[in-house]
C-alpha atoms as a PDB file:
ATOM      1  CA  UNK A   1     -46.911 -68.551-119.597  1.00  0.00           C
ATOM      2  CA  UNK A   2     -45.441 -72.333-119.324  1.00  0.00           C
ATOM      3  CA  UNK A   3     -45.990 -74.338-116.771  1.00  0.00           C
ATOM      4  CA  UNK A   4     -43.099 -74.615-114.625  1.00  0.00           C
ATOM      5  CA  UNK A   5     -42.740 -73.407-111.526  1.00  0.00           C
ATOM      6  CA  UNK A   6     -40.142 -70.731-110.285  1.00  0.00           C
ATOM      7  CA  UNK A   7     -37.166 -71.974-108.072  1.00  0.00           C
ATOM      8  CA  UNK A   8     -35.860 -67.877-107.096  1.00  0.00           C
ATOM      9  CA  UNK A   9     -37.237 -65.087-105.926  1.00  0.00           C
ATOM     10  CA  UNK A  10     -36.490 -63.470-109.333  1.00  0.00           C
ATOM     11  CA  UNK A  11     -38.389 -65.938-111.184  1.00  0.00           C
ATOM     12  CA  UNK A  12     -41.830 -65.404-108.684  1.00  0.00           C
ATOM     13  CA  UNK A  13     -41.484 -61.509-109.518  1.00  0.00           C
ATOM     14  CA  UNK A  14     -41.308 -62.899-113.166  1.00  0.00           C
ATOM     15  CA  UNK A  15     -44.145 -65.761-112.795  1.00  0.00           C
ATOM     16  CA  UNK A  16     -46.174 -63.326-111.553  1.00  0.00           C
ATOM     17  CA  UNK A  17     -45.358 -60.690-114.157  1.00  0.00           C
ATOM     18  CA  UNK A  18     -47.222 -62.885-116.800  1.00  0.00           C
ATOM     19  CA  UNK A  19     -50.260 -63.486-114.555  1.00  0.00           C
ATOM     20  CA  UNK A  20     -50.704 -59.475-113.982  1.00  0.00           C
ATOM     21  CA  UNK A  21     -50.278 -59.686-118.292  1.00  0.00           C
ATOM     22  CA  UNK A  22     -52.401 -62.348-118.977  1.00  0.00           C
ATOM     23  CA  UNK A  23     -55.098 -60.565-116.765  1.00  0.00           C
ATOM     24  CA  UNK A  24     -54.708 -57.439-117.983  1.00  0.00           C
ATOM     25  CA  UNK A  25     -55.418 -58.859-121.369  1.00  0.00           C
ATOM     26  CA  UNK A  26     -58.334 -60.489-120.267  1.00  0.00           C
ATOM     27  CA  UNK A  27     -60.484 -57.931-118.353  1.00  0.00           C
ATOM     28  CA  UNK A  28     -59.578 -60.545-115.344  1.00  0.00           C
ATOM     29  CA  UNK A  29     -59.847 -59.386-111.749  1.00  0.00           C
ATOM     30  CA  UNK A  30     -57.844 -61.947-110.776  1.00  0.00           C
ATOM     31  CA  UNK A  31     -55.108 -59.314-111.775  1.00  0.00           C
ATOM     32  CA  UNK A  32     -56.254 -57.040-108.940  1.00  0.00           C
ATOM     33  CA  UNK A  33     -53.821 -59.996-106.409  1.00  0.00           C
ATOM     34  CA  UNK A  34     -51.544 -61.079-108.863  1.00  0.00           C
ATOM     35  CA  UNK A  35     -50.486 -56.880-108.735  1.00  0.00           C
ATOM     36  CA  UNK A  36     -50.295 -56.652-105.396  1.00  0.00           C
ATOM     37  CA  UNK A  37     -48.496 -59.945-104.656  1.00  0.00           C
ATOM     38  CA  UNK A  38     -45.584 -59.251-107.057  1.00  0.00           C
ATOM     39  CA  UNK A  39     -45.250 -56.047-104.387  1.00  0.00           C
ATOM     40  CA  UNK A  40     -44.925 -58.199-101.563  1.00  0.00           C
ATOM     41  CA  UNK A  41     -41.990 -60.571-103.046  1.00  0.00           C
ATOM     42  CA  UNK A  42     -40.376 -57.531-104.248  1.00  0.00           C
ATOM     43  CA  UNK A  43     -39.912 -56.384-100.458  1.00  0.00           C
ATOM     44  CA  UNK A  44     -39.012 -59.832 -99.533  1.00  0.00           C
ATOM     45  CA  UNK A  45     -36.558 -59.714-102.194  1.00  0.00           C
ATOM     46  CA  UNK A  46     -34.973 -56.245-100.745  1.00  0.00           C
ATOM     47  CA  UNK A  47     -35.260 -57.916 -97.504  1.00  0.00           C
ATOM     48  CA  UNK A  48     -33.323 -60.546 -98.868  1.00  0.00           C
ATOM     49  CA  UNK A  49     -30.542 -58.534-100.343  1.00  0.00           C
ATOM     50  CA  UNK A  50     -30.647 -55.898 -97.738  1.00  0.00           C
ATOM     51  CA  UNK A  51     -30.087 -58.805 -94.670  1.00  0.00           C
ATOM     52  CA  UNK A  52     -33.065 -58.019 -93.084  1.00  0.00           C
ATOM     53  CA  UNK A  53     -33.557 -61.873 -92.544  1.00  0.00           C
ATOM     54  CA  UNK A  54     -31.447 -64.356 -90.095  1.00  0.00           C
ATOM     55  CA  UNK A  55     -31.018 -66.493 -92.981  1.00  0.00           C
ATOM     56  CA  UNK A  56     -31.454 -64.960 -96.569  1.00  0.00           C
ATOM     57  CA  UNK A  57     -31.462 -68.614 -98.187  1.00  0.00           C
ATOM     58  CA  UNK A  58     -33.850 -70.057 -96.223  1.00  0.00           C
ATOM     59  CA  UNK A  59     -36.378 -67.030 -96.772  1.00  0.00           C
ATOM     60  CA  UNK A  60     -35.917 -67.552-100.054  1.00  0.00           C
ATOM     61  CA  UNK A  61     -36.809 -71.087-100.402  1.00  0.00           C
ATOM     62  CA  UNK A  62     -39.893 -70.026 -98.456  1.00  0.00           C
ATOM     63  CA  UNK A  63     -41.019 -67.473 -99.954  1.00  0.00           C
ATOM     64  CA  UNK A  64     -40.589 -69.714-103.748  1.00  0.00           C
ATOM     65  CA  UNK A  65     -42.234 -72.637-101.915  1.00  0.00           C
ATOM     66  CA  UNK A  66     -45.572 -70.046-100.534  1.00  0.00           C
ATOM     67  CA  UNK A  67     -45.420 -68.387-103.965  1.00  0.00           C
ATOM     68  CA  UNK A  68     -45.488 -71.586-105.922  1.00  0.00           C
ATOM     69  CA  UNK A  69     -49.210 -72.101-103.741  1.00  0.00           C
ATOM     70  CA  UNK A  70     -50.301 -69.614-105.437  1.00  0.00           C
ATOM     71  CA  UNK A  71     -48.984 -69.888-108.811  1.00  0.00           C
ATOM     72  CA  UNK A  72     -50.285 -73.576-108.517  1.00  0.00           C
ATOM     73  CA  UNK A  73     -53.573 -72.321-107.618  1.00  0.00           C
ATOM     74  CA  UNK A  74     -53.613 -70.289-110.640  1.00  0.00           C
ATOM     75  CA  UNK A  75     -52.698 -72.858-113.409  1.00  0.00           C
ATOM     76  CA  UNK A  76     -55.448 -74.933-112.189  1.00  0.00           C
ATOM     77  CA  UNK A  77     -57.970 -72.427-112.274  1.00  0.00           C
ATOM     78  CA  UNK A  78     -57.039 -71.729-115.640  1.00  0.00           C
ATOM     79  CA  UNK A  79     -57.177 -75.320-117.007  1.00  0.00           C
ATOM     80  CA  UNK A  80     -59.951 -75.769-114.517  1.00  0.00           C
ATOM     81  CA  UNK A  81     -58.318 -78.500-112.693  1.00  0.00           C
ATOM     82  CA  UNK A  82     -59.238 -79.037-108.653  1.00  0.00           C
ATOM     83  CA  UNK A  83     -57.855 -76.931-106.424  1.00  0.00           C
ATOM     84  CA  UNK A  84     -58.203 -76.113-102.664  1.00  0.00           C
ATOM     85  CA  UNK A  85     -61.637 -74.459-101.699  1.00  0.00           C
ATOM     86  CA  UNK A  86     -60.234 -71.680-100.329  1.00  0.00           C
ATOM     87  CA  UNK A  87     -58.443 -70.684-103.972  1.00  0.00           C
ATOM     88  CA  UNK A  88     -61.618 -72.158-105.649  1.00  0.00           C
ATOM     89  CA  UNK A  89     -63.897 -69.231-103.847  1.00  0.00           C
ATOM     90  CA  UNK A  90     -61.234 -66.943-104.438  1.00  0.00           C
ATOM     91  CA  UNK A  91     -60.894 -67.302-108.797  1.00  0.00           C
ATOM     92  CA  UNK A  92     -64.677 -68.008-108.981  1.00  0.00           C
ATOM     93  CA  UNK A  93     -65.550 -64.347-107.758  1.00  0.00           C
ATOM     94  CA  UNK A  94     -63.826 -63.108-110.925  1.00  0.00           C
ATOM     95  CA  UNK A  95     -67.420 -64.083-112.759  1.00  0.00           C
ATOM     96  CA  UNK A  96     -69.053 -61.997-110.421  1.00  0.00           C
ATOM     97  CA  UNK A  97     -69.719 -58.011-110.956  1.00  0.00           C
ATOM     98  CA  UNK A  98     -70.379 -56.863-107.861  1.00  0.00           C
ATOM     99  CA  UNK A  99     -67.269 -57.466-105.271  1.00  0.00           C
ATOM    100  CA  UNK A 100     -65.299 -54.289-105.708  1.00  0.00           C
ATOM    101  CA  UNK A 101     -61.617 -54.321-105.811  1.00  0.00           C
ATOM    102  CA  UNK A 102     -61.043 -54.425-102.188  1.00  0.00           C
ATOM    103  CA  UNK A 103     -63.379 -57.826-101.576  1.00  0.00           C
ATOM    104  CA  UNK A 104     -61.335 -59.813-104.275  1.00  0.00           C
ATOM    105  CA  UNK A 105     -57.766 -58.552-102.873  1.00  0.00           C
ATOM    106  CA  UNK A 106     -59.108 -60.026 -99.403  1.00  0.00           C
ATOM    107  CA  UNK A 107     -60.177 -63.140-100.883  1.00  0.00           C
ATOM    108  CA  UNK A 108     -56.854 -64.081-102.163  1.00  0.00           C
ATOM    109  CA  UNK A 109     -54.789 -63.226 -98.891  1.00  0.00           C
ATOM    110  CA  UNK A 110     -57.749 -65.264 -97.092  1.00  0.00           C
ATOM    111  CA  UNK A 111     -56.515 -68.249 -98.718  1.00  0.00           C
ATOM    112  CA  UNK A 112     -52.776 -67.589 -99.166  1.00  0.00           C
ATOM    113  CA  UNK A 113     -51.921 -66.570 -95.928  1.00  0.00           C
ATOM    114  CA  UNK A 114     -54.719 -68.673 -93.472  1.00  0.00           C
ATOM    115  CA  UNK A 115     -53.829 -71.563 -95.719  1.00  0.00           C
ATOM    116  CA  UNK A 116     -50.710 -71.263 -98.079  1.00  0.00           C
ATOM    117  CA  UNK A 117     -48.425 -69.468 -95.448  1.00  0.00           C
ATOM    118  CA  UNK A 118     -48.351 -72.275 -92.610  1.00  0.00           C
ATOM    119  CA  UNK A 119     -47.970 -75.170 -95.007  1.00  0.00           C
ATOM    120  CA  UNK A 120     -44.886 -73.239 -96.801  1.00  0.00           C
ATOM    121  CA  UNK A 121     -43.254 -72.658 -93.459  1.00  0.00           C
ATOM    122  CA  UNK A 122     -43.821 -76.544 -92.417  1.00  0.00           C
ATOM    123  CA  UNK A 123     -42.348 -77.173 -95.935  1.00  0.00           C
ATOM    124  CA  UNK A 124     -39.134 -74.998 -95.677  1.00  0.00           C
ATOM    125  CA  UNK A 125     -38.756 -76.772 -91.895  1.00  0.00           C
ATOM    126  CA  UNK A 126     -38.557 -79.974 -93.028  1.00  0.00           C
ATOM    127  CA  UNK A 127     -35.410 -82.282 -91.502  1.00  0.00           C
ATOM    128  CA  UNK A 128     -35.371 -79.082 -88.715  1.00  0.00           C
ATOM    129  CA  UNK A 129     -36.714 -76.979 -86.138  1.00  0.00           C
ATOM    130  CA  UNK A 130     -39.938 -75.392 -87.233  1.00  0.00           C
ATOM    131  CA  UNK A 131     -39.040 -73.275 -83.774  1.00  0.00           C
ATOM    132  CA  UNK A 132     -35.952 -71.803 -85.739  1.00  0.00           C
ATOM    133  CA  UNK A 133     -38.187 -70.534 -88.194  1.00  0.00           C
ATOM    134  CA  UNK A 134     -39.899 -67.928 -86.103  1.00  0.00           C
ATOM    135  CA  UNK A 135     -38.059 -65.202 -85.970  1.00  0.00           C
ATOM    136  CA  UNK A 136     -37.897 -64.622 -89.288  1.00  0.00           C
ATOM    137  CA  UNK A 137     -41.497 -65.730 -90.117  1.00  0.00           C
ATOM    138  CA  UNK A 138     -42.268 -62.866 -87.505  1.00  0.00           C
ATOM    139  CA  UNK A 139     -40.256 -60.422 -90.483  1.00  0.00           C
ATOM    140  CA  UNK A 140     -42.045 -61.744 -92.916  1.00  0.00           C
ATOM    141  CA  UNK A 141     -45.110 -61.291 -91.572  1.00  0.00           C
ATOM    142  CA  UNK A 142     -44.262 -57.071 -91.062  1.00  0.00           C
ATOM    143  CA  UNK A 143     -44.049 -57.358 -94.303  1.00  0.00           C
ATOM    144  CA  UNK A 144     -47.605 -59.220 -95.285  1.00  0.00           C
ATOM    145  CA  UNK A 145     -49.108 -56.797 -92.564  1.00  0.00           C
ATOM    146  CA  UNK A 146     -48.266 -53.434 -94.928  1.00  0.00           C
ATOM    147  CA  UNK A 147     -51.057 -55.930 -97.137  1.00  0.00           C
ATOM    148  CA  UNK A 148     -53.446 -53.818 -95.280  1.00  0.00           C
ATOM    149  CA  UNK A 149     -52.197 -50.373 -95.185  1.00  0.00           C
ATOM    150  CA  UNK A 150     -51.595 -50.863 -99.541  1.00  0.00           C
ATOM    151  CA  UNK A 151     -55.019 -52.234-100.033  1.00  0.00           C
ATOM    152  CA  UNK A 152     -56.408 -48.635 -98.603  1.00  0.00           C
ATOM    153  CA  UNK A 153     -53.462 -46.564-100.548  1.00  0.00           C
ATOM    154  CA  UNK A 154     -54.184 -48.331-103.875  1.00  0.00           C
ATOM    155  CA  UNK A 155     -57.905 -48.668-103.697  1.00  0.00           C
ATOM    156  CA  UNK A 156     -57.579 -44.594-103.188  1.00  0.00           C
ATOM    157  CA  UNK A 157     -56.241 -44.864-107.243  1.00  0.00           C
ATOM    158  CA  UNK A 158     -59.554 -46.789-108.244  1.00  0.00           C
ATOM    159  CA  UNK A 159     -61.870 -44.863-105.345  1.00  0.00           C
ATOM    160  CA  UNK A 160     -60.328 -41.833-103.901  1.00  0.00           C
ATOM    161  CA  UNK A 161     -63.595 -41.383-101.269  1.00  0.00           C
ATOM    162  CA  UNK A 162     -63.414 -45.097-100.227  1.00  0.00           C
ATOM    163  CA  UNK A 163     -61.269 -44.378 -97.588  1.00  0.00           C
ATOM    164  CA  UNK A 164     -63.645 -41.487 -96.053  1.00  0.00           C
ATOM    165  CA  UNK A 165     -66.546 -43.803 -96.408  1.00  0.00           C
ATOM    166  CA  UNK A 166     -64.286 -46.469 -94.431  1.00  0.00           C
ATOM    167  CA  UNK A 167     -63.882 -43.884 -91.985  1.00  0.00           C
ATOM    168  CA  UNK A 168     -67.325 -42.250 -91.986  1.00  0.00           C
ATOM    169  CA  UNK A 169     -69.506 -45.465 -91.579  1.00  0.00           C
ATOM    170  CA  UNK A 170     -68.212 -48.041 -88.583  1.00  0.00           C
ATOM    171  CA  UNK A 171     -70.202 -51.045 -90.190  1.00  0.00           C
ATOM    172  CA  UNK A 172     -67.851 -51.000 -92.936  1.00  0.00           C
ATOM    173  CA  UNK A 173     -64.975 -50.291 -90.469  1.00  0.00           C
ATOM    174  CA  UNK A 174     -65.983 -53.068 -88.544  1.00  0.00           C
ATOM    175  CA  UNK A 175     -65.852 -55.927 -92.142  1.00  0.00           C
ATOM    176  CA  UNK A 176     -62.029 -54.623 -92.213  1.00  0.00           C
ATOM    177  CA  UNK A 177     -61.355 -55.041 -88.757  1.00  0.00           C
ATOM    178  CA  UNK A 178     -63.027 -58.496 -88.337  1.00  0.00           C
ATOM    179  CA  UNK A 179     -60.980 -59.542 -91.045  1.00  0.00           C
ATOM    180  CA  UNK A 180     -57.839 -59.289 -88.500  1.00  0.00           C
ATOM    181  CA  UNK A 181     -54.811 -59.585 -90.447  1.00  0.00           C
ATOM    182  CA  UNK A 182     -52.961 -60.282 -86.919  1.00  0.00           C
ATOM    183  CA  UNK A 183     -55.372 -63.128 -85.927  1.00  0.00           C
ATOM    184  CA  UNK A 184     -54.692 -64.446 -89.817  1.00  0.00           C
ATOM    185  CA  UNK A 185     -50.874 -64.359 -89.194  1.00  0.00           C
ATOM    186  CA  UNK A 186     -51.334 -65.960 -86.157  1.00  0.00           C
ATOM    187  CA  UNK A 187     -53.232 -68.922 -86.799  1.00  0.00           C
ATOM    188  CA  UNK A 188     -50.632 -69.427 -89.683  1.00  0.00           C
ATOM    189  CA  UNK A 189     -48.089 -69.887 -87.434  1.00  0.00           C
ATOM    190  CA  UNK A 190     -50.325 -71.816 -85.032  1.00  0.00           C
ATOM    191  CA  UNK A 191     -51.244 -74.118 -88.477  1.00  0.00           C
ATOM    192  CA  UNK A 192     -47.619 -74.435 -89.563  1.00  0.00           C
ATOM    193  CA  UNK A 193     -46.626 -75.710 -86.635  1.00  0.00           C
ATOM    194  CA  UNK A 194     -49.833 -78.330 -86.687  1.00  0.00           C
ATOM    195  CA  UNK A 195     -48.632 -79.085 -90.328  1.00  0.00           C
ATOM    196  CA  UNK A 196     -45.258 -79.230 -89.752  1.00  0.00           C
ATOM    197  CA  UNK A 197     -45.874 -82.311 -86.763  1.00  0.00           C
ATOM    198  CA  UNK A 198     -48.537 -84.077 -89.146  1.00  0.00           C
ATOM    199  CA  UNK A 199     -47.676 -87.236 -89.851  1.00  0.00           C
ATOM    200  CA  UNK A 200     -47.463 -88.325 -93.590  1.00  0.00           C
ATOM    201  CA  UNK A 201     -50.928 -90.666 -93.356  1.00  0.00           C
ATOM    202  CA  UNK A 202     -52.711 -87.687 -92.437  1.00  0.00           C
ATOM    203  CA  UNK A 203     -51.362 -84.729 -94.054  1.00  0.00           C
ATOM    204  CA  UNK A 204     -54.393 -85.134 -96.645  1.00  0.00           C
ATOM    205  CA  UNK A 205     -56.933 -84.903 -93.716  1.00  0.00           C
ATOM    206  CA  UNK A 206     -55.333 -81.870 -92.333  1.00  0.00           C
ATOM    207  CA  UNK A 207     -55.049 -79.853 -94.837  1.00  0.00           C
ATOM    208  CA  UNK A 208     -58.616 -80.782 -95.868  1.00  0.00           C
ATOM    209  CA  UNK A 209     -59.719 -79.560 -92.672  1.00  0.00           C
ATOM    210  CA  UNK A 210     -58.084 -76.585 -92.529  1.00  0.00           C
ATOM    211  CA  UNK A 211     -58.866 -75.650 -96.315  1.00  0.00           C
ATOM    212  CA  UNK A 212     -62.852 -75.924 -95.049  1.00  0.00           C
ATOM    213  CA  UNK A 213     -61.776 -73.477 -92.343  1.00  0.00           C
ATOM    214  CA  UNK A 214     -60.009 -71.105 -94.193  1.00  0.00           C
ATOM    215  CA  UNK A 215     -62.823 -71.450 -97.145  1.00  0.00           C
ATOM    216  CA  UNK A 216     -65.861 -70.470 -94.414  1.00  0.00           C
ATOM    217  CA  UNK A 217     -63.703 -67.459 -93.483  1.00  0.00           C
ATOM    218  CA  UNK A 218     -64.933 -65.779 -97.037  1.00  0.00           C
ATOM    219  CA  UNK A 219     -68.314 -65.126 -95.795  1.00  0.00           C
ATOM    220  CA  UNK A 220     -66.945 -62.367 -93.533  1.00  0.00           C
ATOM    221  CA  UNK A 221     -65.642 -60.989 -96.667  1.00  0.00           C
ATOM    222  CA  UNK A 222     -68.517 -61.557 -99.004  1.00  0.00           C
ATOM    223  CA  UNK A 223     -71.437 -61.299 -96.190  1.00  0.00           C
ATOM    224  CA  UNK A 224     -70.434 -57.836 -94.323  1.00  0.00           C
ATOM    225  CA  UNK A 225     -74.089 -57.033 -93.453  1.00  0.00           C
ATOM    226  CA  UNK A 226     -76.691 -54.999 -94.927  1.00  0.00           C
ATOM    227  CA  UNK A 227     -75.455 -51.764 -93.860  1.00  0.00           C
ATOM    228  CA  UNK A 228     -71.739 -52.485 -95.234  1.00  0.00           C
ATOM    229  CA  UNK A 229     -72.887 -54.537 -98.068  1.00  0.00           C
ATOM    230  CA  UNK A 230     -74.918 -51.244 -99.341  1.00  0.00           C
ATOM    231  CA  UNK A 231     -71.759 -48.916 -99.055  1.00  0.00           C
ATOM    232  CA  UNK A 232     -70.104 -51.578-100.561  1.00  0.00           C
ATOM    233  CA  UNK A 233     -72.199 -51.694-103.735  1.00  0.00           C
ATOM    234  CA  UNK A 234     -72.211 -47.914-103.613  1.00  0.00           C
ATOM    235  CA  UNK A 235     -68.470 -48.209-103.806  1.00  0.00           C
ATOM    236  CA  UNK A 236     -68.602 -50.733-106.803  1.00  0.00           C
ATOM    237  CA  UNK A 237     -70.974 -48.648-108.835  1.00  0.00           C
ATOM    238  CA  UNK A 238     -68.511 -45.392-109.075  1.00  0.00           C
ATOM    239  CA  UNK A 239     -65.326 -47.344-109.322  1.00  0.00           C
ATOM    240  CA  UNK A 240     -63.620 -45.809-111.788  1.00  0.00           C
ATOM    241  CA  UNK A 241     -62.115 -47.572-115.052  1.00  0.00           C
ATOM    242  CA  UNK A 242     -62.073 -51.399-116.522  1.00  0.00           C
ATOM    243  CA  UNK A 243     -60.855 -53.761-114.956  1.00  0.00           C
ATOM    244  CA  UNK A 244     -57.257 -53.909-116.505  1.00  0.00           C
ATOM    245  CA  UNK A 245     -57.483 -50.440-115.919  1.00  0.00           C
ATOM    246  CA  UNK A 246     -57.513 -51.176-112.288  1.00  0.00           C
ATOM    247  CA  UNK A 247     -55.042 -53.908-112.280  1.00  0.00           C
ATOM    248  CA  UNK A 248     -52.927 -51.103-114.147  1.00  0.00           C
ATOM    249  CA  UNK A 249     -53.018 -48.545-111.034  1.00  0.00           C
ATOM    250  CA  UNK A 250     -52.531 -51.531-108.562  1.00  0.00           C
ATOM    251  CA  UNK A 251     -49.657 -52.492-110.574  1.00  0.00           C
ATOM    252  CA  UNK A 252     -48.138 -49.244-110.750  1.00  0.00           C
ATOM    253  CA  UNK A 253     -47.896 -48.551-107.321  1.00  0.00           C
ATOM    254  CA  UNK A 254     -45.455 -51.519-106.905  1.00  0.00           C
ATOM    255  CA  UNK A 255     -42.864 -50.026-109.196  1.00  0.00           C
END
């Protein structure tokens, strides 16, 4: 994988492509994103071609410019270069054996939607009206919401009773539902629009401050309790294959 970045939507799907590859390879679970955000662009891409967007063009500069957060995030975790916090917390659990599949799928929408998504949509705005944005920000975000229903169909590939033990125990229930996908596409918007009126001298400080933000949010994800953090380990013990093999299943689904 070189180091440029993609300037289509094509060229994410392929970008992205060699990062499910490279972790595959590498027993990585930074894979277990990587797999499921290729998915995402793909429907964006349909979107695209299918018109579901006011202005096909413009969604597709966005959704290069949000990708390219990511994919940015990624090269400098692999030459271990800085990076925001929020990516930092999300790479460094891929050291760590005990968040299961779910946890480290959470981690990187934490950080690419509460942090990535506004500043891409203040990006794509720029010489405009953020305001004109909206609408189809709204679409995209129908789109990122199915994050949540995937997450539950794949993990059933890697842990067919997770989803009964999701159901069964309301602790664990609870860790998904504090983790509100709405609230995160929400503030988003609410942070694009703080972004996007930002003047130049202190675009630094903001994003610093929001990075902090977003980066504090992982404790919800990492810190469920005692009662879901026991389920949770439960779940890690009996997931089933390595972790390419994972990344495989998560992978398939999108094609």
């Amino acid at each position: 994988m070189n180091n440029k970045l993609p300037n289509t939507v094509d060229e994410v799907i392929d970008t992205l492509e060699h990062i499910i590859q490279e972790c595959i390879q590498n027993n990585d679970p930074s894979g277990y994103f990587a797999a499921l955000y290729q998915k995402v662009t793909i429907k964006v891409k349909e979107g695209i071609e299918n018109n579901y967007f006011d202005d096909g063009e413009r969604m597709e500069q966005l959704d290069v410019l949000f990708a390219n957060r990511y994919i940015e995030a990624w090269m400098a975790y692999k030459s271990k270069s800085p990076m925001t916090l929020s990516w930092q917390k999300a790479f460094d659990l891929s050291t760590n054996y005990w968040p299961i599949v779910l946890q480290h799928l959470l981690m990187g929408m934490n950080a690419h939607i509460n942090l990535d998504l506004g500043i891409a949509a203040a990006e794509v705005s720029r010489e405009k009206k953020i305001a004109d944005l909206q609408d189809d920000f709204n679409r995209i975000n129908e789109i990122l919401s199915s994050l949540v229903h995937d997450v539950q169909d794949d993990l059933s590939a890697v842990w067919p009773a997770l989803k009964f033990i999701l159901k069964w125990t309301g602790k664990v229930d609870d860790y998904l539902v504090d983790f509100s996908m709405k609230l995160a596409r929400d503030g988003a918007w609410k942070f694009g629009n703080k972004f996007f009126s930002t003047t130049n001298s202190d675009v630094a400080a903001c994003l610093k401050d929001r990075d902090l933000r977003v980066a504090e949010k992982t404790s919800v994800i990492l810190q469920p309790g005692l009662i879901a953090s026991a389920v949770l380990a439960i779940v890690r013990l009996t997931e089933r294959g390595t972790v390419s093999e994972k990344i495989g299943k998560l992978k398939r689904t999108s094609e």
